[in-house]
N, C-alpha and C. Protein backbone atom coordinates (compact mmCIF):
# COMPACT_ATOMS: atom_id res chain seq x y z
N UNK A 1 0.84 -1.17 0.00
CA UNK A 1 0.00 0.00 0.00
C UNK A 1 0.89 1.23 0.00
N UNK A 2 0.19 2.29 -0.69
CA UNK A 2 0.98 3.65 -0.64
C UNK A 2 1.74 4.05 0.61
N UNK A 3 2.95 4.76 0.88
CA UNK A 3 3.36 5.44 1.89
C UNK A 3 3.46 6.89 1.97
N UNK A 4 3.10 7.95 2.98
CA UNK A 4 3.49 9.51 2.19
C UNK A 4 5.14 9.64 3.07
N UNK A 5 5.62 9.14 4.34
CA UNK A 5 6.60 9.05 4.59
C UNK A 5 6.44 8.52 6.29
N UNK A 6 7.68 8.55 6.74
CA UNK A 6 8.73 7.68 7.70
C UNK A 6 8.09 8.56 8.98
N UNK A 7 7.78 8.15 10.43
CA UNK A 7 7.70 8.79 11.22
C UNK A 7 7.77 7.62 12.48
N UNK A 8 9.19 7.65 12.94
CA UNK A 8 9.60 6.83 14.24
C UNK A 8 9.77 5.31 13.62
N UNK A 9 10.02 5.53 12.71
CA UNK A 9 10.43 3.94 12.02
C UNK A 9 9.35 3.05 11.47
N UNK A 10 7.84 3.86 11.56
CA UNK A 10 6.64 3.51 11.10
C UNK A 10 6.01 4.01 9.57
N UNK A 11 5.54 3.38 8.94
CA UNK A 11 5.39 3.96 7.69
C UNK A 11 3.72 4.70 7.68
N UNK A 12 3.72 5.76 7.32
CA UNK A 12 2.19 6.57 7.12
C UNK A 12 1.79 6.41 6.39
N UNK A 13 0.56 5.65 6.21
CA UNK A 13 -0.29 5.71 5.62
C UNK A 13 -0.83 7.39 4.60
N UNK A 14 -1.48 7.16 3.35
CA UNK A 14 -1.15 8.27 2.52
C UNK A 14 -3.05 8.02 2.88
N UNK A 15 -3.70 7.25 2.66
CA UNK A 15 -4.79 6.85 2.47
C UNK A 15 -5.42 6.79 3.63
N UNK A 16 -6.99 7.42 4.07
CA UNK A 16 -7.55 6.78 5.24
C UNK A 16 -8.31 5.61 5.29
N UNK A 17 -8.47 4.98 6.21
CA UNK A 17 -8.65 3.87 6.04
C UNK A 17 -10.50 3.53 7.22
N UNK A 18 -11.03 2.96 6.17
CA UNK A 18 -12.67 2.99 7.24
C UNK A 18 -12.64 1.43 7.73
N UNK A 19 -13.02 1.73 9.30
CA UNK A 19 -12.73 0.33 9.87
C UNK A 19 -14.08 -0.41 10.14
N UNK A 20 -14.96 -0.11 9.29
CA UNK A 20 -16.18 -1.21 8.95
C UNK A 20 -15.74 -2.95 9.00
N UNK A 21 -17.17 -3.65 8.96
CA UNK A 21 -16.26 -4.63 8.44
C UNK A 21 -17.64 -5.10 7.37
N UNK A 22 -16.78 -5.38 5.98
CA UNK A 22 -18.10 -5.87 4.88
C UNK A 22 -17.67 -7.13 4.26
N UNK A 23 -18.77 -7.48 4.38
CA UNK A 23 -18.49 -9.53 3.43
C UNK A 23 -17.75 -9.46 2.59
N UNK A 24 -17.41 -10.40 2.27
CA UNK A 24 -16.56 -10.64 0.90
C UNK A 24 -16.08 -12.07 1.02
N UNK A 25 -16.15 -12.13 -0.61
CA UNK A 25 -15.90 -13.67 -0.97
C UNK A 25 -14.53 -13.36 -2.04
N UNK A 26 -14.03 -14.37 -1.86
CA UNK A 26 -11.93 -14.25 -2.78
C UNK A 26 -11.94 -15.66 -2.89
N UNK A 27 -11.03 -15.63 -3.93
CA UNK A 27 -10.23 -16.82 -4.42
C UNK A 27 -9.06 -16.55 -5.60
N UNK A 28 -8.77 -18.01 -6.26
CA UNK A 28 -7.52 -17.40 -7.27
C UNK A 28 -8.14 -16.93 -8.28
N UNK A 29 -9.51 -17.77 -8.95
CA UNK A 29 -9.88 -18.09 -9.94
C UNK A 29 -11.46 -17.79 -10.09
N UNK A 30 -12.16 -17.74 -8.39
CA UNK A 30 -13.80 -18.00 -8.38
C UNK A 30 -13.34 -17.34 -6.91
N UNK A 31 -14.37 -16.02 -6.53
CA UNK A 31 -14.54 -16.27 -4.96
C UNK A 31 -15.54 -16.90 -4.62
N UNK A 32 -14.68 -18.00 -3.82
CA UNK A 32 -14.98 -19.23 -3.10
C UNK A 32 -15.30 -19.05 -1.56
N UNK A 33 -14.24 -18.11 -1.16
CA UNK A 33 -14.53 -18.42 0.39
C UNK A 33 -14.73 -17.03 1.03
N UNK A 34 -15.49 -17.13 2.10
CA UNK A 34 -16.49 -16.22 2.80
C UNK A 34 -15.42 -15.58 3.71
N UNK A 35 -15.64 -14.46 4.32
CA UNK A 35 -14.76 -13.75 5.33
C UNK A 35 -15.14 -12.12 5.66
N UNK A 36 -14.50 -11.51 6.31
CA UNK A 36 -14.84 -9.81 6.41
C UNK A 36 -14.03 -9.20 5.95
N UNK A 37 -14.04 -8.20 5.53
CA UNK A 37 -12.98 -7.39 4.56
C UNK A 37 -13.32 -6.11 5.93
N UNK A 38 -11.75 -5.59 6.66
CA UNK A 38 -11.94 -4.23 7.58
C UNK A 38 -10.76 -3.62 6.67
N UNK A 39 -10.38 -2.65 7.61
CA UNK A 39 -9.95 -1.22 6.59
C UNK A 39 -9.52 -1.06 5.25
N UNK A 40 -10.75 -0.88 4.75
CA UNK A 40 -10.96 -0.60 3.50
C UNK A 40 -10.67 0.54 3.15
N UNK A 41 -10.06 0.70 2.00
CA UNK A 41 -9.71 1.58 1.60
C UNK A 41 -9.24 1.64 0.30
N UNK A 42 -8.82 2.94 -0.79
CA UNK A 42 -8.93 2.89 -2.08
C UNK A 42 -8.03 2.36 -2.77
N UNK A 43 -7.31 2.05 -1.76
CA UNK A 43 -5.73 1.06 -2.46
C UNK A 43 -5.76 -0.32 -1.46
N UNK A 44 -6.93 -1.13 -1.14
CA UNK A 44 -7.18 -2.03 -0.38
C UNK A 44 -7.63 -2.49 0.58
N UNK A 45 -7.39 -3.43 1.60
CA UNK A 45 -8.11 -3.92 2.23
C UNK A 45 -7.69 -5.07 2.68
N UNK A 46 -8.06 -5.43 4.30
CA UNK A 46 -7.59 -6.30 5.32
C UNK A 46 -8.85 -7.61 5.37
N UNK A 47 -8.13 -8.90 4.47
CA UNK A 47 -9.04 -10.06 4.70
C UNK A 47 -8.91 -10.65 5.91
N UNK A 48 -9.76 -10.42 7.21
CA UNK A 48 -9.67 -11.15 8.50
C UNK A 48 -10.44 -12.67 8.30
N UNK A 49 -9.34 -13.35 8.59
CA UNK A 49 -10.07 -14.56 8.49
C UNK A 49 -8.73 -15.59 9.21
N UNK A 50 -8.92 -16.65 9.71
CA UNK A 50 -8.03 -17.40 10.15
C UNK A 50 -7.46 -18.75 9.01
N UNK A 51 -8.10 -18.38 8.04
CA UNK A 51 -8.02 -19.29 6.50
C UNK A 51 -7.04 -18.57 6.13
N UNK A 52 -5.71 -18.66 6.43
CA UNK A 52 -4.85 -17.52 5.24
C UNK A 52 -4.58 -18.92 4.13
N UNK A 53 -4.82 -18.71 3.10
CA UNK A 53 -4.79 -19.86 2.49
C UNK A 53 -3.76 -19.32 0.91
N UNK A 54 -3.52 -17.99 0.86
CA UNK A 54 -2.57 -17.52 -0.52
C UNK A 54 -1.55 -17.43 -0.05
N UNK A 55 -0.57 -17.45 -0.48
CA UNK A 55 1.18 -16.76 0.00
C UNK A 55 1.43 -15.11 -0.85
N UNK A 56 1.90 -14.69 -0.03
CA UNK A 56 2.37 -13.45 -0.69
C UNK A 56 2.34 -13.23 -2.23
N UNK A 57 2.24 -12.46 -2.31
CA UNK A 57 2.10 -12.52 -3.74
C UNK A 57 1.25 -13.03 -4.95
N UNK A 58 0.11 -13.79 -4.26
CA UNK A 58 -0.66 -14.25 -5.41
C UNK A 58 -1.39 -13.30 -5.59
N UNK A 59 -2.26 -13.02 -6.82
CA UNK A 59 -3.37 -12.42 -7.10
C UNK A 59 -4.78 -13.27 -6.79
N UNK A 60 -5.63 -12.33 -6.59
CA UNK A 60 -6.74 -13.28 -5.80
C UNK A 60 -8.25 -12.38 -6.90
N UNK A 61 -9.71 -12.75 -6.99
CA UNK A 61 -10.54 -12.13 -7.21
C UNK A 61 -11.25 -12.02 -5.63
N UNK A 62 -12.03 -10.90 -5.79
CA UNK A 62 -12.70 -10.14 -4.35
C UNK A 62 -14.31 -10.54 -4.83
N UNK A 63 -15.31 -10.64 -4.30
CA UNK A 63 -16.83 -9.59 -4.37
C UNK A 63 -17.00 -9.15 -2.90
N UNK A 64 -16.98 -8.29 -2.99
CA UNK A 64 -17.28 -7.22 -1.57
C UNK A 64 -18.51 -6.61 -2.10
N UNK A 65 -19.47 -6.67 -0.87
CA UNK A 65 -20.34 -6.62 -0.57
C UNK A 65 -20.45 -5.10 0.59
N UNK A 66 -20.98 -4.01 -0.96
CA UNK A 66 -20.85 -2.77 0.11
C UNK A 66 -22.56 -2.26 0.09
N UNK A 67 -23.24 -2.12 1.47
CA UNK A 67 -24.52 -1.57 1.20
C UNK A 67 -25.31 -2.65 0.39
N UNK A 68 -25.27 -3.63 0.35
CA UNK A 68 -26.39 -4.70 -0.48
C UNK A 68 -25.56 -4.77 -2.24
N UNK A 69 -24.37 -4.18 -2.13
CA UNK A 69 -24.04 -4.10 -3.88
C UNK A 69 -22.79 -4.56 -3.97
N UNK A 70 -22.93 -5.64 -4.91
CA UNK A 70 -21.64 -7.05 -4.81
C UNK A 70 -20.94 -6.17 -5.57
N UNK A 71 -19.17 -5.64 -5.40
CA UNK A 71 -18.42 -5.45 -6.33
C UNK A 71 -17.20 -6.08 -6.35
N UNK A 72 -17.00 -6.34 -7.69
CA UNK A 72 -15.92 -7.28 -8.26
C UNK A 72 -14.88 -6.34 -7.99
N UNK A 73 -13.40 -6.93 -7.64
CA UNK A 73 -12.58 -6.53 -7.62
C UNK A 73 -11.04 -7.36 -7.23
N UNK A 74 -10.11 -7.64 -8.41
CA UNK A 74 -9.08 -8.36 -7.92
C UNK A 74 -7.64 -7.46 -7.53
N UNK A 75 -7.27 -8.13 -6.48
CA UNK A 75 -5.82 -7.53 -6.01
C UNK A 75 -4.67 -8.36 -5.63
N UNK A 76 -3.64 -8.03 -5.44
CA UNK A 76 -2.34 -8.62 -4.57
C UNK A 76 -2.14 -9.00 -3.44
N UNK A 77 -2.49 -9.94 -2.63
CA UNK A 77 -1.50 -10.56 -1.61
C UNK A 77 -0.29 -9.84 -1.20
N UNK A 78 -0.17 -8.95 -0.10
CA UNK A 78 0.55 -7.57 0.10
C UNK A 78 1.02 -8.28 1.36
N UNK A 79 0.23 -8.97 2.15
CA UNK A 79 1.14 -9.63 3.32
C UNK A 79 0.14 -10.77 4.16
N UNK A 80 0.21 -11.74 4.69
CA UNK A 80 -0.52 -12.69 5.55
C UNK A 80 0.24 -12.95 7.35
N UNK A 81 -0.68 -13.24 7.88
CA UNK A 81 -0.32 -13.42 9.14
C UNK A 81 -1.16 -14.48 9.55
N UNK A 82 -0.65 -16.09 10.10
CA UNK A 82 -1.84 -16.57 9.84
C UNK A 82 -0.54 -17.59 11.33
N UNK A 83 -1.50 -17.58 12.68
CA UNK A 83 -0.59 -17.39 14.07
C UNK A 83 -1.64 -19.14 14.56
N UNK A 84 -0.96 -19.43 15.51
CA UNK A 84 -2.10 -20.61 16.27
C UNK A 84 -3.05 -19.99 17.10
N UNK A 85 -4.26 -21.05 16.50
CA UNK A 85 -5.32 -20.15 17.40
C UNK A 85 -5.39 -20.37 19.02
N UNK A 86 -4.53 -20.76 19.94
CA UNK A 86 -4.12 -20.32 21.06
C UNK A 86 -3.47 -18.71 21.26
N UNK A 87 -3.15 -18.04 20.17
CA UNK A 87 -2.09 -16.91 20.39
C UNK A 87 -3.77 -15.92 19.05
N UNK A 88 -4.90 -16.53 18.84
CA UNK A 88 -5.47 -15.40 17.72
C UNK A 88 -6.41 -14.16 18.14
N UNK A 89 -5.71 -13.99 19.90
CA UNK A 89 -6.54 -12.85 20.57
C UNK A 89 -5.71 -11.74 20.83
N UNK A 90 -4.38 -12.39 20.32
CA UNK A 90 -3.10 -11.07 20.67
C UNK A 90 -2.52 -10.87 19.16
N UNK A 91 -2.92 -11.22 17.87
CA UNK A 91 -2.57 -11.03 16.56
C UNK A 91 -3.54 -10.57 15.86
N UNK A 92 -4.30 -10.04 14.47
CA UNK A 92 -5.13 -10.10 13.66
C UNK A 92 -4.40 -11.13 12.86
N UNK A 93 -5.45 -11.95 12.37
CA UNK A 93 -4.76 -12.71 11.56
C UNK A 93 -5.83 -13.01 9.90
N UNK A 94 -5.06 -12.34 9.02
CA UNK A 94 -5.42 -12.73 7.83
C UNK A 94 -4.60 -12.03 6.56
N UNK A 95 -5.05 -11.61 5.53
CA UNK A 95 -4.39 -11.18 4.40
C UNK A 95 -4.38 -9.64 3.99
N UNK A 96 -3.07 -9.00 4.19
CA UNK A 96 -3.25 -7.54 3.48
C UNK A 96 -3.06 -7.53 2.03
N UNK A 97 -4.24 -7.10 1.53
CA UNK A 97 -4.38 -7.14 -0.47
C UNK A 97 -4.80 -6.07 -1.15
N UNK A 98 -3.53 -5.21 -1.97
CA UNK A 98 -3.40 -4.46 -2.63
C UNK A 98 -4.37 -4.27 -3.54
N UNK A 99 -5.30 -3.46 -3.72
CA UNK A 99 -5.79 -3.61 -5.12
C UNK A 99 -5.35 -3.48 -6.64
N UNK A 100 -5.37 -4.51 -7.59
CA UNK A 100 -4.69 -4.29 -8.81
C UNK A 100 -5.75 -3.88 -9.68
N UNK A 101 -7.06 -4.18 -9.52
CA UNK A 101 -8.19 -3.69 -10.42
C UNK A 101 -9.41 -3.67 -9.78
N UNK A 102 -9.84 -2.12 -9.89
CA UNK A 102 -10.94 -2.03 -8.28
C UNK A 102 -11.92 -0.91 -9.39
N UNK A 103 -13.16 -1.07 -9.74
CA UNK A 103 -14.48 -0.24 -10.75
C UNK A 103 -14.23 1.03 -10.23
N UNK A 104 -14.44 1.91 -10.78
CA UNK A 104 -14.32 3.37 -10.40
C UNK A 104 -16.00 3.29 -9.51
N UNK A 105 -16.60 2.19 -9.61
CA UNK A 105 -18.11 2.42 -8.91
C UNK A 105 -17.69 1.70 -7.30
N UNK A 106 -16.37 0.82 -7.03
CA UNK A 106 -16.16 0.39 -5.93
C UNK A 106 -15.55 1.84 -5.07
N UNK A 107 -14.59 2.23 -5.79
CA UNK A 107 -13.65 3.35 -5.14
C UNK A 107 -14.89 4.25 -4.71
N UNK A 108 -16.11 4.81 -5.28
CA UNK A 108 -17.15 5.60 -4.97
C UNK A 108 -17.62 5.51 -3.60
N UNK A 109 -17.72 4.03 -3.51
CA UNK A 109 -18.70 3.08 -2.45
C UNK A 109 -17.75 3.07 -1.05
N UNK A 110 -16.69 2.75 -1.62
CA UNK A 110 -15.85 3.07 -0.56
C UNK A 110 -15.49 4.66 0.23
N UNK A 111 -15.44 5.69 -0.77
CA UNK A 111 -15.54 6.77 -0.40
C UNK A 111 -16.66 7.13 0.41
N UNK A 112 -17.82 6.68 -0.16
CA UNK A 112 -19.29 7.47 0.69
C UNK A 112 -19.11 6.72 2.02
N UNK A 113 -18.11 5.85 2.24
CA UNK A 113 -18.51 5.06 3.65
C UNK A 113 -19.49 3.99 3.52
């Protein structure tokens, strides 16, 4: 995801980020599997789910589900964290995914909140 710069060895976010949380279904090929998509935002979005099931770097397809309106959208595998679920109350654990192709009608949806 974008950076605008460096502050205490942390990287800033350029983008705000809304900490809803909305359905969504992903996979490589078909979204297949169910989960919540939280901070959303116009360059992506946090798949919480304890299924990390891609490795870095794959491309995945999305339908997110904003307000009752399914939108398609595929992105990058930007980072996973996927911990034992004895330790999954002190981690978030799932997939940060870049968007590589997101409708100018998703970026909207996301804007209005």
């Amino acid at each position: 995801m974008t950076t605008a710069n460096m502050q205490g060895g942390r990287r800033k976010r350029s983008q705000a980020r809304g900490y809803k949380s909305y359905r969504i279904k992903y996979g490589l090929d078909l979204p297949e599997h169910q989960a919540y998509a939280r901070r959303l935002s116009e360059v992506g979005l946090f798949i919480d789910t304890n299924m990390v099931l891609y490795p870095v770097g794959s491309s995945i397809v999305m339908d997110i589900d904003i307000g009752g309106t399914i939108h398609r959208a595929t992105g990058l595998v930007r980072n996973a964290l996927k911990v034992d679920s004895r330790f999954a109350r002190l981690a978030k654990t799932g997939m940060g995914v870049e968007f590589s192709d997101a409708t100018p009608e998703l970026k909207q949806a996301i804007t209005a909140g």
